[in-house]
N, C-alpha and C. Protein backbone atom coordinates (compact mmCIF):
# COMPACT_ATOMS: atom_id res chain seq x y z
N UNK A 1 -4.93 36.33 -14.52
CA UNK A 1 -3.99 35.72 -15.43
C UNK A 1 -3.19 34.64 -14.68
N UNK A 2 -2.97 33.82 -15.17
CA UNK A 2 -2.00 32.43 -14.68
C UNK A 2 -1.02 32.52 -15.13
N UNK A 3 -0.42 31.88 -14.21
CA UNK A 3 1.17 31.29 -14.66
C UNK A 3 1.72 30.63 -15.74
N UNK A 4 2.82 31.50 -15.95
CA UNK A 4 2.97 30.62 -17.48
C UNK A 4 3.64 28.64 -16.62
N UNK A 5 3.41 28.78 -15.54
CA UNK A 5 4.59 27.32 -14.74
C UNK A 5 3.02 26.45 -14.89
N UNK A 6 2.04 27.42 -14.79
CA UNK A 6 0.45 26.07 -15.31
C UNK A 6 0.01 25.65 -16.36
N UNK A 7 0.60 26.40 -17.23
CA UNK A 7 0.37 26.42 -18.81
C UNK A 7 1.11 25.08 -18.99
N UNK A 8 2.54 25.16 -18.62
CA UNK A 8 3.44 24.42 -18.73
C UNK A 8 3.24 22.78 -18.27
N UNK A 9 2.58 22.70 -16.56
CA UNK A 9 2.08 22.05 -16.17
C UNK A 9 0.76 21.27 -16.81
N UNK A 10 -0.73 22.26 -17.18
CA UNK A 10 -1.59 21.79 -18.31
C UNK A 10 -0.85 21.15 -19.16
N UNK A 11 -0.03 21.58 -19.98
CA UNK A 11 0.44 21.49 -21.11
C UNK A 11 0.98 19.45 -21.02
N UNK A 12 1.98 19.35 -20.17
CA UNK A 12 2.52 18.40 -19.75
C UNK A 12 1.20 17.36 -19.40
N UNK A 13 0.61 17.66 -18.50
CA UNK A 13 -0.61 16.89 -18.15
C UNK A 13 -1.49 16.26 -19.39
N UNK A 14 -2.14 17.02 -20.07
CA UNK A 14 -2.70 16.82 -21.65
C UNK A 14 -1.86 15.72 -22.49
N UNK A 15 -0.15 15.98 -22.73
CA UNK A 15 0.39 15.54 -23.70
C UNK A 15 0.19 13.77 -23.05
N UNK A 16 0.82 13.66 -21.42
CA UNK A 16 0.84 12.95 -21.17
C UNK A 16 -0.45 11.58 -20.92
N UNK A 17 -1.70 12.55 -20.87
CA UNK A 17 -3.08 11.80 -20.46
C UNK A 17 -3.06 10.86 -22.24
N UNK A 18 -2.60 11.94 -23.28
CA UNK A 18 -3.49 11.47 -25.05
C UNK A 18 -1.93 10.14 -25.14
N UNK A 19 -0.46 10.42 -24.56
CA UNK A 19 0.18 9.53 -24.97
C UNK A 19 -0.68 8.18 -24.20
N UNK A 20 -0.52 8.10 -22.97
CA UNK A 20 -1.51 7.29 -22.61
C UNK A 20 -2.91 6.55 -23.39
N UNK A 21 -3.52 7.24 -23.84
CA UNK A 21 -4.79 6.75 -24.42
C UNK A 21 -4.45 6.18 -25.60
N UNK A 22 -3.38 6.96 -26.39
CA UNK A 22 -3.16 6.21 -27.91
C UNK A 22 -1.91 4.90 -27.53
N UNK A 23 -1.70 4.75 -26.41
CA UNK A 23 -0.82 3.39 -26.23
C UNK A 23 -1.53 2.22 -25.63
N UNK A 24 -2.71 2.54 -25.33
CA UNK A 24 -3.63 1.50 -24.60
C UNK A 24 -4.41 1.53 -25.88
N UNK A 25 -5.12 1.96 -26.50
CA UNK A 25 -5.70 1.67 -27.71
C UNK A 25 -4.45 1.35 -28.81
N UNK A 26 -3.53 1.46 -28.95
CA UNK A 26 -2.87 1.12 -29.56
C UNK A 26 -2.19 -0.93 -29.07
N UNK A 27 -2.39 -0.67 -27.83
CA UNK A 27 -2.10 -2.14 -27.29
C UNK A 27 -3.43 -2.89 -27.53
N UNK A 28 -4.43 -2.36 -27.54
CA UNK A 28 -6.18 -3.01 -27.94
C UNK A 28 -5.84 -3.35 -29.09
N UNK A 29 -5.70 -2.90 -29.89
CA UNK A 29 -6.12 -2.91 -31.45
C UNK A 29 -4.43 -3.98 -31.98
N UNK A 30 -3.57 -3.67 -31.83
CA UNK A 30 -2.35 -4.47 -32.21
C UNK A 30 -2.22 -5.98 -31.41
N UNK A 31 -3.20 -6.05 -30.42
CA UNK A 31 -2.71 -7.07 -29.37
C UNK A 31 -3.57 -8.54 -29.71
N UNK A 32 -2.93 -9.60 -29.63
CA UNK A 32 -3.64 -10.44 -30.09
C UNK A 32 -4.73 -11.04 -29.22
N UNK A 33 -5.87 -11.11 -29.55
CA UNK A 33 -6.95 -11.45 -29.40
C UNK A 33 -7.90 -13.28 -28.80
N UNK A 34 -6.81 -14.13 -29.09
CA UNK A 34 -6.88 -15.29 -29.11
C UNK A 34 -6.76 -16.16 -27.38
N UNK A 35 -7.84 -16.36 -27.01
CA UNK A 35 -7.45 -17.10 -25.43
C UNK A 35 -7.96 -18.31 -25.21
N UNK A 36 -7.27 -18.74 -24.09
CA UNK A 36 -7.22 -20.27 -24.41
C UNK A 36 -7.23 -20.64 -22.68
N UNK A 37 -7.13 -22.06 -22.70
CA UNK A 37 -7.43 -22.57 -21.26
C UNK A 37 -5.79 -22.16 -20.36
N UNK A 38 -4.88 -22.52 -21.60
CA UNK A 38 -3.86 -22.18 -20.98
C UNK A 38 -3.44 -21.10 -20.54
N UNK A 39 -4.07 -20.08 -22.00
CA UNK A 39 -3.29 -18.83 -21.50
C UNK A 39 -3.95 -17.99 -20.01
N UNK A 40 -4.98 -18.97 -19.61
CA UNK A 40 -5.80 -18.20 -18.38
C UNK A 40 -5.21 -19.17 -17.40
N UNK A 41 -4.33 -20.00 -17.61
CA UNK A 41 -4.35 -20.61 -15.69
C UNK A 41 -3.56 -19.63 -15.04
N UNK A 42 -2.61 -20.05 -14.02
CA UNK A 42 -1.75 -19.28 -13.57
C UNK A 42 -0.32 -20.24 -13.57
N UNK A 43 0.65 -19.28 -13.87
CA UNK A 43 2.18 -19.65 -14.25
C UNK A 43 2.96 -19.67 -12.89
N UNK A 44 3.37 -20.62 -12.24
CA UNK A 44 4.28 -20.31 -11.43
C UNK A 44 5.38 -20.82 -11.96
N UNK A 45 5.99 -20.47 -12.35
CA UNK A 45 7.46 -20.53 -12.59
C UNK A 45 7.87 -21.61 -13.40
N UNK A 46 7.08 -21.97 -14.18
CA UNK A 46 6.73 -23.25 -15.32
C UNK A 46 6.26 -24.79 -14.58
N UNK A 47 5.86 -24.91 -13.41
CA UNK A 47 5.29 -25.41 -13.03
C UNK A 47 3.88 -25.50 -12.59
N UNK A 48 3.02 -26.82 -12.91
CA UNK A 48 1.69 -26.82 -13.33
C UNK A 48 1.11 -26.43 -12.29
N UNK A 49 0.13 -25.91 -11.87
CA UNK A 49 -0.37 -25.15 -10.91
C UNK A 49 -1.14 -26.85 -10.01
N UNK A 50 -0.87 -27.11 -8.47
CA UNK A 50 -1.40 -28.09 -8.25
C UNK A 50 -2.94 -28.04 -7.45
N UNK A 51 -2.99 -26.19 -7.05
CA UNK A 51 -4.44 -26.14 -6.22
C UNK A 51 -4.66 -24.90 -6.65
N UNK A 52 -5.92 -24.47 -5.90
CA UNK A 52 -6.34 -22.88 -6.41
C UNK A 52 -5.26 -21.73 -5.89
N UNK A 53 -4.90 -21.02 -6.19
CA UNK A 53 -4.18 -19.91 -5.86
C UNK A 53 -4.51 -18.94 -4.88
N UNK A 54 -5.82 -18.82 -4.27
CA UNK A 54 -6.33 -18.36 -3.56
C UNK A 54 -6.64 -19.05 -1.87
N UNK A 55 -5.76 -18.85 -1.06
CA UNK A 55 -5.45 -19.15 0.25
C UNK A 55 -6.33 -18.70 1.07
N UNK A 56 -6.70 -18.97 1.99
CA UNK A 56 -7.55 -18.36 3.60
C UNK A 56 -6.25 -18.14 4.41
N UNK A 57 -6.07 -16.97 4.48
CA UNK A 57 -5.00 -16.31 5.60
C UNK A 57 -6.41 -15.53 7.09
N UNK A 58 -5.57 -16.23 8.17
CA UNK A 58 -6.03 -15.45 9.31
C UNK A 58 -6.42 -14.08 9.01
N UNK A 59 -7.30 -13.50 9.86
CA UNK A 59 -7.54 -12.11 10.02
C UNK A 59 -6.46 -11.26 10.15
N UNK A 60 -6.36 -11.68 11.19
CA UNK A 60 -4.69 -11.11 12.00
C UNK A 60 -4.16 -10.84 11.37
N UNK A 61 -3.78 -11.71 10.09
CA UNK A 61 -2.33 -11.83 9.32
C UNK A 61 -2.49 -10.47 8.87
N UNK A 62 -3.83 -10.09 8.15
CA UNK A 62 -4.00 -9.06 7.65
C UNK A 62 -3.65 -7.67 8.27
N UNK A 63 -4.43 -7.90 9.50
CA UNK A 63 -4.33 -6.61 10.30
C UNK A 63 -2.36 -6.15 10.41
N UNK A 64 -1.80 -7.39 10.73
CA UNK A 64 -0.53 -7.24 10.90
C UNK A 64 0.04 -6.56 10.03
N UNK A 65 0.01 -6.97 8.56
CA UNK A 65 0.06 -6.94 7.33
C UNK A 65 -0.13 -5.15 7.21
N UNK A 66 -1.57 -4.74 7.10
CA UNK A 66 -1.95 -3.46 7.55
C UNK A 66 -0.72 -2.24 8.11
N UNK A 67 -1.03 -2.88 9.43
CA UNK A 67 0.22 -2.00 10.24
C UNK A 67 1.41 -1.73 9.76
N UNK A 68 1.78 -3.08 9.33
CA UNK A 68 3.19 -2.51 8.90
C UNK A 68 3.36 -1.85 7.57
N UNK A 69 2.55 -1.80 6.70
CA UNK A 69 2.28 -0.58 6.03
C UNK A 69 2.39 0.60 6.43
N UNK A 70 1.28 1.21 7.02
CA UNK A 70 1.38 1.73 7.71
C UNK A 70 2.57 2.77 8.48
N UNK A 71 3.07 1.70 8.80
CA UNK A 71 4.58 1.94 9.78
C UNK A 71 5.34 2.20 8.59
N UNK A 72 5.59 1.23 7.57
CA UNK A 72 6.50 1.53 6.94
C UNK A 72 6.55 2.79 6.25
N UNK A 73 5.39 3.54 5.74
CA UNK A 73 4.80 5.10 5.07
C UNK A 73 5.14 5.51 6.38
N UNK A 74 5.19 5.66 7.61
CA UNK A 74 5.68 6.75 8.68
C UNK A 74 6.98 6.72 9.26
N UNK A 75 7.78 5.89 8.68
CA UNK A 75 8.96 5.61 8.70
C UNK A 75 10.06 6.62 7.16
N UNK A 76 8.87 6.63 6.73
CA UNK A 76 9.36 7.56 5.07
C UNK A 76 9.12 8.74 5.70
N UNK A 77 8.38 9.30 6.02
CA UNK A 77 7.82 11.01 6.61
C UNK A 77 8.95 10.84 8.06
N UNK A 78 8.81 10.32 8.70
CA UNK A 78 9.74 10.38 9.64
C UNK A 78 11.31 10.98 8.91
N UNK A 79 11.49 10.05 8.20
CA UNK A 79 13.01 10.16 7.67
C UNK A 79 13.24 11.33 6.57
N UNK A 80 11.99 11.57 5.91
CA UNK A 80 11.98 12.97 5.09
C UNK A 80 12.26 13.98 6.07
N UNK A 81 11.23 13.88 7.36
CA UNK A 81 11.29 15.36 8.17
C UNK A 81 12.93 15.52 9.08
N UNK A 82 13.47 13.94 9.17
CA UNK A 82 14.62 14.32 9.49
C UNK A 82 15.89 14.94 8.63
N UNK A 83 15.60 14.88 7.68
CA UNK A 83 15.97 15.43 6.56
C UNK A 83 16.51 16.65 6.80
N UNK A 84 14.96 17.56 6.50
CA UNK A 84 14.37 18.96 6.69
C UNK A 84 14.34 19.45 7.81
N UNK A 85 14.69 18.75 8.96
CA UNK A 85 14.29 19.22 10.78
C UNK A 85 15.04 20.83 10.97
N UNK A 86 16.11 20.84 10.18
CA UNK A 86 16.88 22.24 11.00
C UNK A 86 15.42 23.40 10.07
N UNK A 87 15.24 23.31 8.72
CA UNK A 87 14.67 24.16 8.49
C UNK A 87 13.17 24.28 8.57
N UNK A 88 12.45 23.19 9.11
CA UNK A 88 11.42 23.32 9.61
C UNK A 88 11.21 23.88 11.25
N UNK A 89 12.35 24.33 12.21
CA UNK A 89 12.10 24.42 13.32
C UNK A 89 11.31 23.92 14.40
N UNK A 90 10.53 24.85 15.25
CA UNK A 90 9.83 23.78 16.61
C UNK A 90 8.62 23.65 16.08
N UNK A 91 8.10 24.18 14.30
CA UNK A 91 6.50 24.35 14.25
C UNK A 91 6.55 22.52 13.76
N UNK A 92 8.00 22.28 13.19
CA UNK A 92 8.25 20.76 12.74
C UNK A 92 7.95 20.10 13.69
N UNK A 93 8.84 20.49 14.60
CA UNK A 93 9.31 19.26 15.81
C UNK A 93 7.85 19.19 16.26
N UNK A 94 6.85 19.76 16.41
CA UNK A 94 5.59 19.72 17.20
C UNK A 94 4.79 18.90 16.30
N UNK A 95 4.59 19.09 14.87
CA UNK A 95 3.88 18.51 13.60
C UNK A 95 4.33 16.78 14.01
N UNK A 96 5.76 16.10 13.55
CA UNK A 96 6.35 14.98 13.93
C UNK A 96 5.57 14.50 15.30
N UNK A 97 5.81 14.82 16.23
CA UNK A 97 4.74 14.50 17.07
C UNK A 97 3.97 14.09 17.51
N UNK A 98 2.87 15.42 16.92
CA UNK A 98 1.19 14.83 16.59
C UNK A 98 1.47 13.85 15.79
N UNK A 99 2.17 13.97 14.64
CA UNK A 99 2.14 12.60 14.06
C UNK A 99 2.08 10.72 14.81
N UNK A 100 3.23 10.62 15.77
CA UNK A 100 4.12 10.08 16.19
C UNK A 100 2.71 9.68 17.24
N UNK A 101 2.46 10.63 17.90
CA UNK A 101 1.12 10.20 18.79
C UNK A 101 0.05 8.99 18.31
N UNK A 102 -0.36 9.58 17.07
CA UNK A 102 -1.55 9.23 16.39
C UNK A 102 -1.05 7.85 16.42
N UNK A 103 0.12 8.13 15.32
CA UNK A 103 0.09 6.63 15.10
C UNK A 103 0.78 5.74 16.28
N UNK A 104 0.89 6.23 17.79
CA UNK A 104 1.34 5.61 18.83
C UNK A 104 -0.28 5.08 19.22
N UNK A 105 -1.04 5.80 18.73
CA UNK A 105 -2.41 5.72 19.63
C UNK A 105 -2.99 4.46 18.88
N UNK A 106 -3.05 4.57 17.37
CA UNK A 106 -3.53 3.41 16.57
C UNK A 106 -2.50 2.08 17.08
N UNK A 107 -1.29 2.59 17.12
CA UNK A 107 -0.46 0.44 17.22
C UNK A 107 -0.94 0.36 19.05
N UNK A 108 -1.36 1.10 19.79
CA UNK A 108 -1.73 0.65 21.30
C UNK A 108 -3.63 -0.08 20.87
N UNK A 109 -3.96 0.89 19.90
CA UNK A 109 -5.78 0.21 20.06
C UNK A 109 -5.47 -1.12 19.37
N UNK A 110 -4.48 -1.52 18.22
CA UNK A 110 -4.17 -2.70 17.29
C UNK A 110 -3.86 -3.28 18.64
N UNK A 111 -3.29 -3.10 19.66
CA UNK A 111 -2.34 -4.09 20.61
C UNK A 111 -3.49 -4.54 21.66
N UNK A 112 -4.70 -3.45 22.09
CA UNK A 112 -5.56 -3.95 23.00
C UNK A 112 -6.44 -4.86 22.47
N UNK A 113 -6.87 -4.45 20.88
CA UNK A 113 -7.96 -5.24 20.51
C UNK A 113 -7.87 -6.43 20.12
N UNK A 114 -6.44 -7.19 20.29
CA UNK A 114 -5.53 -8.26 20.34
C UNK A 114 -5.09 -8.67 18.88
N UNK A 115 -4.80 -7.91 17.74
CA UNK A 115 -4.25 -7.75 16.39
C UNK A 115 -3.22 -8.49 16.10
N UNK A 116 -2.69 -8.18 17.69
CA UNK A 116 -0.89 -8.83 17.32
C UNK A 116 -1.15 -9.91 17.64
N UNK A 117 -1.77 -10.46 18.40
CA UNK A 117 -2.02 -11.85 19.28
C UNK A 117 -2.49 -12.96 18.18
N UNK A 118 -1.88 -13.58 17.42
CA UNK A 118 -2.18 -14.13 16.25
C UNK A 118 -0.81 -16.14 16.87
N UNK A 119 -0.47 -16.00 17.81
CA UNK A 119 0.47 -17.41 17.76
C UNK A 119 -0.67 -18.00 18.77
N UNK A 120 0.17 -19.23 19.49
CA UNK A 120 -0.25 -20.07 20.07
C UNK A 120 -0.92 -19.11 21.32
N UNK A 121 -0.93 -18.49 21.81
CA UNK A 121 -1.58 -17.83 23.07
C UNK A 121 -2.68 -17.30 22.47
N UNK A 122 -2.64 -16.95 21.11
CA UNK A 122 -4.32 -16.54 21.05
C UNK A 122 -5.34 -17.53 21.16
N UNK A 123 -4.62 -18.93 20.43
CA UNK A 123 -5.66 -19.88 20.38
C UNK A 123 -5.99 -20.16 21.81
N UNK A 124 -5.15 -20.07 23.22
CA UNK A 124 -5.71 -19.98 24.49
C UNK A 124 -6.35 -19.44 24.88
N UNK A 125 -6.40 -17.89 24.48
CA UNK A 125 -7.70 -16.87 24.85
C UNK A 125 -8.87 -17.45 23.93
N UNK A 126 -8.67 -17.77 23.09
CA UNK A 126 -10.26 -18.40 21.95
C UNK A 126 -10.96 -19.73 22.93
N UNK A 127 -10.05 -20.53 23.51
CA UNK A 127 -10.27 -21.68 24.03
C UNK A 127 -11.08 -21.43 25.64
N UNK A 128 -10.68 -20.51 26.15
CA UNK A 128 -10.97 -19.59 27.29
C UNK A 128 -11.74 -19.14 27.51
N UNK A 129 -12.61 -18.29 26.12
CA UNK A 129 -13.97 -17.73 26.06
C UNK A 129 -14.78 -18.98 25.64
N UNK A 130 -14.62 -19.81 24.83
CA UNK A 130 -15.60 -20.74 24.59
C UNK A 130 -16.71 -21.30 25.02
């Protein structure tokens, strides 16, 4: 036998999946239909768009980009577990850690495999191997 807290949960889940479906079919069917050259360019801020919108950014930028993601989601768990630290005890303090490692171990392989190295000194190492 289950919980009546899953019933509750099912219950919630279901209502919420059909409101969903009848508001997207409801946005299909009510929504107007009509497209045009305009309504597909892209809007910046009521000014006419003067090139494609789609840029070539460095690799790097990305990888950088990446990381600090990254960082920034272990900066949230960091600050949750400091939160919680008295009542998680030393099984915490050890968990934080391993954490803290890992991702010490990933920003050192980002730092050897030269990720960060994206200014004027990379273009010297590029110029170097050539």
């Amino acid at each position: 036998m289950l919980p009546d807290s899953f019933y509750q949960i099912l219950t919630y889940t279901i209502i919420t999946a059909l409101l969903i479906g009848v508001l997207l079919l409801a946005a299909w069917w009510l929504g107007a239909k009509r497209t045009s050259p305009k309504k597909g360019s892209a809007y910046e801020s009521g000014v006419i768009p003067s090139s494609s919108a789609r840029l070539a950014w460095p690799v790097p930028f990305y990888l950088v980009a990446i990381f600090f993601i990254i960082f920034d989601v272990e900066a949230a768990f960091v600050f949750t577990w400091a939160v919680a630290w008295d009542a998680l005890g030393m099984a915490g303090v050890i968990q934080i850690s391993v954490f803290i490692v890992i991702l010490a171990v990933g920003l050192i392989w980002l730092w050897l495999k030269g990720g960060l190295d994206w200014g004027p000194l990379n273009d010297r190492k590029r110029r170097s191997h050539v």
